[in-house]
Protein backbone atom coordinates (compact mmCIF):
# COMPACT_ATOMS: atom_id res chain seq x y z
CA UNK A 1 22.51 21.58 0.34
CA UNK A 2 22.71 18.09 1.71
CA UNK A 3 23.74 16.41 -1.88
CA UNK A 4 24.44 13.16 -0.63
CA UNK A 5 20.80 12.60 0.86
CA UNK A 6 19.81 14.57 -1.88
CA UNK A 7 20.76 11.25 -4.42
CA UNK A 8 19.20 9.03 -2.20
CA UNK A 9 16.06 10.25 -1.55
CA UNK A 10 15.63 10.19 -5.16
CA UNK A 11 16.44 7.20 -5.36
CA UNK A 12 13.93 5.79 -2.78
CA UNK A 13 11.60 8.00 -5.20
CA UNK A 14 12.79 6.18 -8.17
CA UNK A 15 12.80 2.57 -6.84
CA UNK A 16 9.40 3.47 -5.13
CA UNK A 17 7.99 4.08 -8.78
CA UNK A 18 9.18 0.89 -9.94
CA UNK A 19 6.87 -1.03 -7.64
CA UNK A 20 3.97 -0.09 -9.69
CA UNK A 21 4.90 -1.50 -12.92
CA UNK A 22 6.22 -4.67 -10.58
CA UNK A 23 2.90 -5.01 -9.55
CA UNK A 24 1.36 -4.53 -13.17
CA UNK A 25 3.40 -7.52 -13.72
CA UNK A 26 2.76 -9.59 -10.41
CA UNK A 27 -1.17 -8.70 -10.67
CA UNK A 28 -0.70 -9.57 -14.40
CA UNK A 29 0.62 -12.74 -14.47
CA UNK A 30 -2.50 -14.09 -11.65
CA UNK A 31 -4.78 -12.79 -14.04
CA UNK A 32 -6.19 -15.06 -16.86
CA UNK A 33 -4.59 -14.72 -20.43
CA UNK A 34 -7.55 -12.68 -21.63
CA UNK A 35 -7.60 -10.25 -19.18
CA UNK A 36 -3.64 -9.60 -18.23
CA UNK A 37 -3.33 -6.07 -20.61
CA UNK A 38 -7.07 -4.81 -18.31
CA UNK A 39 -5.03 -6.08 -15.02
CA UNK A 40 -1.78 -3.93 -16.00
CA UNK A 41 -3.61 -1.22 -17.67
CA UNK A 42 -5.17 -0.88 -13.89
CA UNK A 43 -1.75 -0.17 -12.22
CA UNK A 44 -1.27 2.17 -14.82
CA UNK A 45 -4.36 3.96 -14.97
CA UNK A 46 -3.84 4.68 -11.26
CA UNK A 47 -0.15 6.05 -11.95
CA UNK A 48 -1.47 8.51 -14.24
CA UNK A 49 -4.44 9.61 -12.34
CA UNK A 50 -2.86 10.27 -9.01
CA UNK A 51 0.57 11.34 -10.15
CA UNK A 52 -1.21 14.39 -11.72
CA UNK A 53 -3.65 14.90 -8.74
CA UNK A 54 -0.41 14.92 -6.04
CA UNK A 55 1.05 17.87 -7.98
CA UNK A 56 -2.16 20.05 -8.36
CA UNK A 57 -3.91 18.99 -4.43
CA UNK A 58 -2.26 15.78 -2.93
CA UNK A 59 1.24 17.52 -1.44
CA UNK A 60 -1.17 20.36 0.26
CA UNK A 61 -3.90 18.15 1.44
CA UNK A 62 -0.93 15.49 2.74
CA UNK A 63 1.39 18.26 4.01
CA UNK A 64 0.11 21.33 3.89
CA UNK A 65 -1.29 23.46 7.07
CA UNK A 66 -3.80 21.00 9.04
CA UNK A 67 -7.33 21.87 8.99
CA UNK A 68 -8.54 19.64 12.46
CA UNK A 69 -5.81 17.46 12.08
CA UNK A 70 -7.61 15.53 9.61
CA UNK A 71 -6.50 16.84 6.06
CA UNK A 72 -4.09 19.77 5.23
CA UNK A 73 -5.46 22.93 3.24
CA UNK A 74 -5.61 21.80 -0.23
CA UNK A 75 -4.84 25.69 -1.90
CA UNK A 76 -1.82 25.93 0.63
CA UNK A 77 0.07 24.46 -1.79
CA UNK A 78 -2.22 23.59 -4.91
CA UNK A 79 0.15 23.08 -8.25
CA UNK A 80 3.26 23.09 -5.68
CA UNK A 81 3.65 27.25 -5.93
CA UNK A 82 5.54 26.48 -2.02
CA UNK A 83 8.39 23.87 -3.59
CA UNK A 84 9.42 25.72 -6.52
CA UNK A 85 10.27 29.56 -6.44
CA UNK A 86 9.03 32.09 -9.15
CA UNK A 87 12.60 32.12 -10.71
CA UNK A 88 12.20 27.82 -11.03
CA UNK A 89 14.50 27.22 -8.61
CA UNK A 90 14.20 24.38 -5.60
CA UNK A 91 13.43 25.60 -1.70
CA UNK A 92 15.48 23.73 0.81
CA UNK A 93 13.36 21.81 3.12
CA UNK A 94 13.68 20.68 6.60
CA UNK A 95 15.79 17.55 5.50
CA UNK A 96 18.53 20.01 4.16
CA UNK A 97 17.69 19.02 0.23
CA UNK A 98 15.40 20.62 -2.18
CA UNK A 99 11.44 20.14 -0.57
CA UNK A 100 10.33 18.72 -3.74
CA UNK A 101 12.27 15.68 -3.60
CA UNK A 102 10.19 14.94 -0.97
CA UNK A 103 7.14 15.51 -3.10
CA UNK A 104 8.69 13.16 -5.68
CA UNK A 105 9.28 10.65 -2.92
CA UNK A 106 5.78 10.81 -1.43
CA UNK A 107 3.64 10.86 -4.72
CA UNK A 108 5.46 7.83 -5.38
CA UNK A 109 3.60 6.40 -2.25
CA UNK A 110 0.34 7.76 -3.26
CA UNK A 111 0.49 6.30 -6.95
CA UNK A 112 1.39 2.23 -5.56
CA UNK A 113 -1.19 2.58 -2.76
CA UNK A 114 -4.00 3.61 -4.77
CA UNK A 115 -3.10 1.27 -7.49
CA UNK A 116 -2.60 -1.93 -5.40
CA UNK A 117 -6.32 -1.96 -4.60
CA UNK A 118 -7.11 -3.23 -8.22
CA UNK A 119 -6.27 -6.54 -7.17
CA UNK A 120 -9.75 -6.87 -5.90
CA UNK A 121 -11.14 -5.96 -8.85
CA UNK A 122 -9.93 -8.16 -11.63
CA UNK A 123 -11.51 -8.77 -15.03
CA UNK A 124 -14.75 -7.45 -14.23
CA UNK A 125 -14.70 -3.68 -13.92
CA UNK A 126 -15.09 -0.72 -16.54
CA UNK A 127 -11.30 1.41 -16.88
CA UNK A 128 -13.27 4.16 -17.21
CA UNK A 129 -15.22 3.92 -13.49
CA UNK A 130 -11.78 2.08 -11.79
CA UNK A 131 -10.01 6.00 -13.42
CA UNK A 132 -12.59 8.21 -10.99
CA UNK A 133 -12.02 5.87 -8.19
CA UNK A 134 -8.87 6.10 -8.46
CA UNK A 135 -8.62 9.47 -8.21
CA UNK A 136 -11.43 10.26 -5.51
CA UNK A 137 -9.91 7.58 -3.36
CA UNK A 138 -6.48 9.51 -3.15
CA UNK A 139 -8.46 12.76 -2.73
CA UNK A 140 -10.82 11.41 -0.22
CA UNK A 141 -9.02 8.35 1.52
CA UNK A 142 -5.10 8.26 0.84
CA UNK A 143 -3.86 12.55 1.54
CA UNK A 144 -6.23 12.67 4.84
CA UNK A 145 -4.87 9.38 6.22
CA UNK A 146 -1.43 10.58 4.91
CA UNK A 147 -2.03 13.86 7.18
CA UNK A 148 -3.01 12.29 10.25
CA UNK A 149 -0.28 9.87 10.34
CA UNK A 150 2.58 11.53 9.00
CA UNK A 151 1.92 14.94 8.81
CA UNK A 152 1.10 16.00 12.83
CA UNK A 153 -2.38 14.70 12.37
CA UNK A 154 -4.80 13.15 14.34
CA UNK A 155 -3.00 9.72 14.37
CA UNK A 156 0.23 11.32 14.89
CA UNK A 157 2.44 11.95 17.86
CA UNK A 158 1.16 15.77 17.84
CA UNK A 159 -0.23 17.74 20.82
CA UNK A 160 -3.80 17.34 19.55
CA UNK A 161 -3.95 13.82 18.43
CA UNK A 162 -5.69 10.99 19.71
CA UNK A 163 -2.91 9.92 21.64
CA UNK A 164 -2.14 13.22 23.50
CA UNK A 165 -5.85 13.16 24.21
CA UNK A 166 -6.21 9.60 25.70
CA UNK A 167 -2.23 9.26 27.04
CA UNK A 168 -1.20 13.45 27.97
CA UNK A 169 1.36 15.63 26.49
CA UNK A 170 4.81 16.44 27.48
CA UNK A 171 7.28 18.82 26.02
CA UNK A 172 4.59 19.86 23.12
CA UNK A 173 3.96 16.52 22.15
CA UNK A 174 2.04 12.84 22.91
CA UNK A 175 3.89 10.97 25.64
CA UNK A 176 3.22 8.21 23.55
CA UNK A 177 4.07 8.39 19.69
CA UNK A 178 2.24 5.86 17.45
CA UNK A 179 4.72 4.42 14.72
CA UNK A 180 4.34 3.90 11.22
CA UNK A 181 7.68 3.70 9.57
CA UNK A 182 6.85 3.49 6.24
CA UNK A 183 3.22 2.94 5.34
CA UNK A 184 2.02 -0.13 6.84
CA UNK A 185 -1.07 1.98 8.07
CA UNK A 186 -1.06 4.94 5.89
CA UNK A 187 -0.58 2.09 2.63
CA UNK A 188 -1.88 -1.49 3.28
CA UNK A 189 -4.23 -0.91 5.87
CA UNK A 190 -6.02 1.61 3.71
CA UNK A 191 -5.48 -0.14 0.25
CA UNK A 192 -6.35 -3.79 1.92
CA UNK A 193 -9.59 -2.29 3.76
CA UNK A 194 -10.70 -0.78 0.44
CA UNK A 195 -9.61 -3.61 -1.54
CA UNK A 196 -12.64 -5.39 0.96
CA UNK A 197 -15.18 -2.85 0.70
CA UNK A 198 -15.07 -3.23 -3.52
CA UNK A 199 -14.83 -6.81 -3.47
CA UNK A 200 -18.36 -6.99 -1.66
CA UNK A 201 -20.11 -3.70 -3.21
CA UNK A 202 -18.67 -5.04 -6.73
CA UNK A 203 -19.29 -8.80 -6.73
CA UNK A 204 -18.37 -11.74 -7.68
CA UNK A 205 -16.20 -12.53 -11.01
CA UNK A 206 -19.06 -15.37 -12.96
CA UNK A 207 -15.98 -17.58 -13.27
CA UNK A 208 -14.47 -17.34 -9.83
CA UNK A 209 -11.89 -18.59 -8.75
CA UNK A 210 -9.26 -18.96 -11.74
CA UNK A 211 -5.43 -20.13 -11.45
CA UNK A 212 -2.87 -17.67 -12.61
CA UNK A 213 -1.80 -17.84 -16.00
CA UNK A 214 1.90 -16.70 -16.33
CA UNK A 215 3.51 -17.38 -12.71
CA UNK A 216 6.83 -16.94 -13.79
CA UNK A 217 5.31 -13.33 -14.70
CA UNK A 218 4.41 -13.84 -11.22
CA UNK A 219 7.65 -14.66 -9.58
CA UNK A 220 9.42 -11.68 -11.95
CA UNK A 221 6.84 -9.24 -10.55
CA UNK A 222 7.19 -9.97 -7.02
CA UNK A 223 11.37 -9.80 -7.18
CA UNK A 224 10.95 -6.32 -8.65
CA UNK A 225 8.52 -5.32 -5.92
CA UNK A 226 11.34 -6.64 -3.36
CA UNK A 227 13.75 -4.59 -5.21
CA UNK A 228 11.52 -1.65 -5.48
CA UNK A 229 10.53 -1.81 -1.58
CA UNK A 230 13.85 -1.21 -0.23
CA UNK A 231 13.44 2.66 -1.66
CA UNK A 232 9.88 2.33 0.29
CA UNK A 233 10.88 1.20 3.54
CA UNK A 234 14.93 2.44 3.65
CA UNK A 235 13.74 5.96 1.81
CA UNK A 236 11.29 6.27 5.03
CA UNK A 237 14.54 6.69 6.83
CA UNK A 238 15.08 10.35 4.38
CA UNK A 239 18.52 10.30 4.94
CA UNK A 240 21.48 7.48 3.52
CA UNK A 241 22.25 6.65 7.08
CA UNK A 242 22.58 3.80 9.78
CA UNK A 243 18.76 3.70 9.58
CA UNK A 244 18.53 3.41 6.52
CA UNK A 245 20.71 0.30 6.72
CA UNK A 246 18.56 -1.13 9.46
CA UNK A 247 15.41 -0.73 7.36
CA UNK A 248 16.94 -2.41 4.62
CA UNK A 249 18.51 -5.57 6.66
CA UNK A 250 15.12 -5.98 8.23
CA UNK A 251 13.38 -5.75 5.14
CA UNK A 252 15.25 -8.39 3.44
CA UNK A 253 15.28 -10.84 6.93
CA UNK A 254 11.33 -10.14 7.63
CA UNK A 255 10.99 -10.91 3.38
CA UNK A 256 13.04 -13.66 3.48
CA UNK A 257 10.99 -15.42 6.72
CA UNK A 258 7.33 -14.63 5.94
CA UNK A 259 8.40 -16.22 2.11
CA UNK A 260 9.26 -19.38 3.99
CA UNK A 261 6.65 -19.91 6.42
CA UNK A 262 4.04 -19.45 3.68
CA UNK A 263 5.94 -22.29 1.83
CA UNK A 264 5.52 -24.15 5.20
CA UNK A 265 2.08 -23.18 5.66
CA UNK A 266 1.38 -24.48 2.15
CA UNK A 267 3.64 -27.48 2.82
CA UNK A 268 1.52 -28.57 5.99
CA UNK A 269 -1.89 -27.59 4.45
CA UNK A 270 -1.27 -28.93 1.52
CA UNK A 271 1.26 -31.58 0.51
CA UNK A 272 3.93 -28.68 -1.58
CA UNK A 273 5.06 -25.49 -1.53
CA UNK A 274 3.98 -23.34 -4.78
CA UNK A 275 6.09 -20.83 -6.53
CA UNK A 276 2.84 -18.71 -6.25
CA UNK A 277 2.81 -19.00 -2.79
CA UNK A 278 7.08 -17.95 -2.89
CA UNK A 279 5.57 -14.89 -4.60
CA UNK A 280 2.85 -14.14 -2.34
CA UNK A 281 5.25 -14.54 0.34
CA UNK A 282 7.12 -12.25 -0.58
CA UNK A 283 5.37 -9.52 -0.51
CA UNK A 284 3.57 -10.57 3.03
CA UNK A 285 6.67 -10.28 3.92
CA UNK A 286 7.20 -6.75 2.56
CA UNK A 287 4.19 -5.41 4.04
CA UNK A 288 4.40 -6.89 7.79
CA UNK A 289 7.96 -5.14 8.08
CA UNK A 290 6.87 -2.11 6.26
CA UNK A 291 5.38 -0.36 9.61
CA UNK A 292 7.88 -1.56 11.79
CA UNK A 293 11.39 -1.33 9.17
CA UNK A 294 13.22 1.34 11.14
CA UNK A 295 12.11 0.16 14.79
CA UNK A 296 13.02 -3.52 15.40
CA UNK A 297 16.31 -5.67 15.58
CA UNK A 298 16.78 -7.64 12.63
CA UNK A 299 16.02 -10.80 14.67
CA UNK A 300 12.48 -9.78 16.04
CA UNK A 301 12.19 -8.34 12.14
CA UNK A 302 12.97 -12.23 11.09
CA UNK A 303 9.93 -12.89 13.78
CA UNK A 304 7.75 -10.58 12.70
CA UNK A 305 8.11 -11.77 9.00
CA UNK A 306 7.68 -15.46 9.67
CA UNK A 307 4.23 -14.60 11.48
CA UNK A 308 3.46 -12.25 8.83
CA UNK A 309 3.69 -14.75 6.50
CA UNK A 310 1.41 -17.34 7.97
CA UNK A 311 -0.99 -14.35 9.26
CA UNK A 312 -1.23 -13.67 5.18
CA UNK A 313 -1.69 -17.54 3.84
CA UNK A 314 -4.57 -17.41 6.19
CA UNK A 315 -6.27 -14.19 5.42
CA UNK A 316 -5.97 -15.51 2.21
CA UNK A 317 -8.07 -18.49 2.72
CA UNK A 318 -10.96 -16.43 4.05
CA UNK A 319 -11.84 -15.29 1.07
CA UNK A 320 -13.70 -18.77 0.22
CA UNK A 321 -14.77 -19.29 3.96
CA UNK A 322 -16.91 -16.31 3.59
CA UNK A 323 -17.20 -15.71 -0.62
CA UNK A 324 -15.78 -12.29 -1.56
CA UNK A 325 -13.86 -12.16 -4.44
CA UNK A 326 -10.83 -10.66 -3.21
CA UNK A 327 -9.49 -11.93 -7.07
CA UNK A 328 -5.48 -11.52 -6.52
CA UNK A 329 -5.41 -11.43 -2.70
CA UNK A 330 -4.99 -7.80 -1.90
CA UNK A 331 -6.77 -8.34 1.52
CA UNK A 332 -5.28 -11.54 2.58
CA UNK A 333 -2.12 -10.09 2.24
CA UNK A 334 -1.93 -6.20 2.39
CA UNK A 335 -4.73 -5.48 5.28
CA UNK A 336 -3.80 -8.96 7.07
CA UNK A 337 -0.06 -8.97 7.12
CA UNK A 338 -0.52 -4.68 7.39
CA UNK A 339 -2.41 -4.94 10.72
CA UNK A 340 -0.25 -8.03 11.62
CA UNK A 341 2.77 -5.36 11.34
CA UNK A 342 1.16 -2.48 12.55
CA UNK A 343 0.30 -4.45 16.19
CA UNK A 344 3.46 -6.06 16.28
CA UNK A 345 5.34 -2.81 16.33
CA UNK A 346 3.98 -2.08 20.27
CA UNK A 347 4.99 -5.49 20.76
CA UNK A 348 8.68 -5.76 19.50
CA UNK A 349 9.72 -1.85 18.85
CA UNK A 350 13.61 -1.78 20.45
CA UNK A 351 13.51 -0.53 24.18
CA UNK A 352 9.53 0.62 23.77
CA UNK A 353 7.17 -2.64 22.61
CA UNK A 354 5.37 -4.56 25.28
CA UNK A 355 8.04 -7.36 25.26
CA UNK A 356 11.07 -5.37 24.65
CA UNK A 357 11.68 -3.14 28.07
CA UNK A 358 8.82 -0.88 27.49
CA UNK A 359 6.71 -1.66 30.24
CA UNK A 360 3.31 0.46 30.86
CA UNK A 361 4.23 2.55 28.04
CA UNK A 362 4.63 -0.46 25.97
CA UNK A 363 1.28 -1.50 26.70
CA UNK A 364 0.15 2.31 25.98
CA UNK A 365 2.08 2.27 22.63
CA UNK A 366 0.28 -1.16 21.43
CA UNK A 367 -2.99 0.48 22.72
CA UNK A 368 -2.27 3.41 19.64
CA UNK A 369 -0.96 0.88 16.98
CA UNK A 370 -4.21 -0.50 17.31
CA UNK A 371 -6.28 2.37 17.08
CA UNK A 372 -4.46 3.96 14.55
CA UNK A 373 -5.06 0.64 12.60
CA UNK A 374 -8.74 0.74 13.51
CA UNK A 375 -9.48 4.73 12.54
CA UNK A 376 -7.83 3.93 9.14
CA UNK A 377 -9.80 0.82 8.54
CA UNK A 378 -13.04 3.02 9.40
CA UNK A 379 -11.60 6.24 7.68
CA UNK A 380 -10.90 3.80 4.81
CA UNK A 381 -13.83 1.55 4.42
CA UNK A 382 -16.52 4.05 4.49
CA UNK A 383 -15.13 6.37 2.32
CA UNK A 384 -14.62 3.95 -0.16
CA UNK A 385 -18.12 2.47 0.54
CA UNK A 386 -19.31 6.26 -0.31
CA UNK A 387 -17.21 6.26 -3.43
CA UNK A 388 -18.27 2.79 -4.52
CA UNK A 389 -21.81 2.84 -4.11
CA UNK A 390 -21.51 6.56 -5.98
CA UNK A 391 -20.00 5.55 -9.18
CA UNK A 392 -22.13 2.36 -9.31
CA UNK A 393 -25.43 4.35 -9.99
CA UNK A 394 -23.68 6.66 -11.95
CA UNK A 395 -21.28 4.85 -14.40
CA UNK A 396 -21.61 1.78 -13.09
CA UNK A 397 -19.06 -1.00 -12.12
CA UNK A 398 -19.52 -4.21 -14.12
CA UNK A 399 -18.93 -4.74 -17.66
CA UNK A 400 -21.25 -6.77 -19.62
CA UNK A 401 -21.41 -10.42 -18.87
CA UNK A 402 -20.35 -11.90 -22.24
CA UNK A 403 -17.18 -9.25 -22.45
CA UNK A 404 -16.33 -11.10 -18.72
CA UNK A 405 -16.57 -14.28 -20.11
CA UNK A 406 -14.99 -13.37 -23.39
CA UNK A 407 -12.12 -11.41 -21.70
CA UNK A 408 -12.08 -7.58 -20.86
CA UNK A 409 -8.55 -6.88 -22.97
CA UNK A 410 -10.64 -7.13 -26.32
CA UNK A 411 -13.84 -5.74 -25.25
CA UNK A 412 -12.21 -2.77 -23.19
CA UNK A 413 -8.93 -2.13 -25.22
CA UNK A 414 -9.39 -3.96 -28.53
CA UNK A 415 -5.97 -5.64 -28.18
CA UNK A 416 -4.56 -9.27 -26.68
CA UNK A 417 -1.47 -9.85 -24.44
CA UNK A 418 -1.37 -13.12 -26.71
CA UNK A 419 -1.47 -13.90 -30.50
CA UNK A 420 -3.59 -17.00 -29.99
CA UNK A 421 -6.23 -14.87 -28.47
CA UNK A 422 -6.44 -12.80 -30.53
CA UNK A 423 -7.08 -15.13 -33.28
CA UNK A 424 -9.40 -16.87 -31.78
CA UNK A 425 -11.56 -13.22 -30.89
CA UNK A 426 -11.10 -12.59 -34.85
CA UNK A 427 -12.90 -15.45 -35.59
């Protein structure tokens, strides 16, 4: 057994987990006061929900034999009886470690996807309806996508996949193999197209828009996300190796670049840079290199980051052009800076993007970024326009006006993040 990668990959798997309570924290703190426990309790809710579903369904219906190259068999593998053997002991996968430290690494994936689309839902939703969504969006949405990316799927570089269909095979597989290191499609794309579809089937928050009301909560949050993504985007590399490095240099130059051109952006726009905007950066930063961590230089990742980060500040804006409540920016930055990454990998991927030696086949393999983009945004927002539309004339969505106004922490989990709320709900 490969013990070294063995201690890495769980790693990745533990620093991965960390990212959701980062974002409890980072959604948290751009909540208001009387809502931050709901906001959290979100992130939370999801890690419960889909950490239990990956173990009984999600590793077979992600990994598991491909029905049409759109989801695996979900009994191949249901309550991970091919992982473990009889006796308790680990099977050695592919990688040369036990298999299920790939499960732990993976469900980690699953859990901060699924959880990072609350963002669009702040302090107006029931727990109990964002707790089935939750879980019917992994089950429906997250483990196919996860399959036809990553798992010899339909948007994979498989024999029967869209791009051996459109570009020919050779030697068993696509001439042309779309890339998504580590989740800018199979993560953002999904969670930010979601994120979208709620926003509008939901509605609006009656006192839209707010300003955050803890950003050094904020700022905290976002520093443990950085620290958390290196196990997303180095992990993707499943082996403590020179690509690992790579992912990790160009996730720190990419983060570093897309957090100061959003300062810039806000600088120009206007008149000062904001810590939230540091924050936000950040993590537009995080996401644009998260497709493209293992396939760039570090100075076209620097490039790709600095566009990322103005790409985001933008999307962000749109939100009040065209008035969805997109409350802590999940679609501004995850789906803008996600596609922004996604595209710029046929552009800049070493020796293959358009501008980096790969000729016709680099125009071929920016062709697939995009469609693989554009099948998950369709995959993604209809699905989760099913789901939505479902629960809302079932359980419904919205909690009652007053408990909006009021503050969802009391009315939905009779506490307060904050004595002086509290007191003044007692009275």
């Amino acid at each position: 057994m490969d013990t070294g990668n063995a201690a890495w990959m769980l790693t990745s798997a533990s620093l991965v987990l960390l990212m959701t309570p980062a974002l409890a924290l980072f959604y948290g703190g751009m909540s208001r006061q009387k809502s931050v426990l709901n906001m959290m309790m979100m992130s939370f809710g999801a890690a419960g929900v889909v950490g239990i579903i990956y173990v009984l369904w999600g590793w077979s219906m992600s990994y598991g034999p491909s029905l049409g190259g759109i989801i695996g068999n979900p009994f191949a593998a249901f309550g991970l009886h091919d992982v473990i053997n009889q006796d308790g002991t680990a099977i050695i996968g592919e990688q040369g470690y036990p298999q299920v430290i790939d499960v732990a690494f993976q469900l980690t994936f699953a859990v901060i996807s699924t959880a990072l689309i609350s963002g669009a839902l702040a302090e107006r939703v029931r727990f109990g309806t964002w707790l089935c969504f939750a879980g019917a969006w992994a089950t429906f949405v997250y483990f196919p996508i996860a399959h036809m990316v990553w798992s010899g799927g339909l948007l994979s570089h498989a024999s029967e996949s869209l791009s051996g269909w459109i570009f020919g095979v050779s030697d068993g597989q696509a001439k042309i193999e779309p890339i998504d290191f580590a989740g800018g499609v199979v993560v953002h794309i999904t969670a930010g197209t979601a994120a979208l579809v709620l926003a509008i089937v939901v509605g609006k928050r009656h006192s839209w828009p707010h300003r955050p009301h803890n950003l050094p909560m904020v700022m905290l949050g976002a520093a443990l996300l950085w620290f958390g993504w290196f196990g997303f985007n180095a992990g993707s590399a499943f082996a403590a190796d020179g690509l690992a490095g790579l992912a990790w240099i160009n996730t720190t130059a990419a983060t570093a670049a897309a957090m100061l051109s959003w300062l810039l952006v806000e600088r120009l726009r206007d008149g000062h840079a904001t810590s939230l905007g540091a924050a936000s950066g950040v993590v537009a930063g995080l996401v644009a290199i998260t497709p493209a961590a293992g396939v760039l230089t570090p100075v076209w990742a620097i490039v790709v980051g600095a566009i990322g980060g103005v790409v985001a500040a933008f999307g962000v804006g749109l939100k009040y052009r065209f008035g969805y409540d997109d409350s802590l920016d999940v679609v501004g930055v995850h789906l803008f800076a996600g596609l922004w990454g996604t595209i710029a990998v046929g552009l800049v991927a070493t020796d293959d993007g358009l501008l980096t030696g790969g000729g016709a086949d680099g125009f071929r393999l920016l062709i697939m970024q995009a469609l693989i983009a554009l099948v998950a945004m369709v995959w993604s927002g209809l699905c989760t326009w099913l789901l939505a539309w479902g629960l809302q004339k079932t359980m419904g969505w919205r909690v009652e006006k007053e408990a909006e106004f009021d503050g969802i922490d009391q009315a939905l989990h009779a506490e307060s993040a904050y004595e002086q709320s509290a007191q003044r709900y007692a009275h």
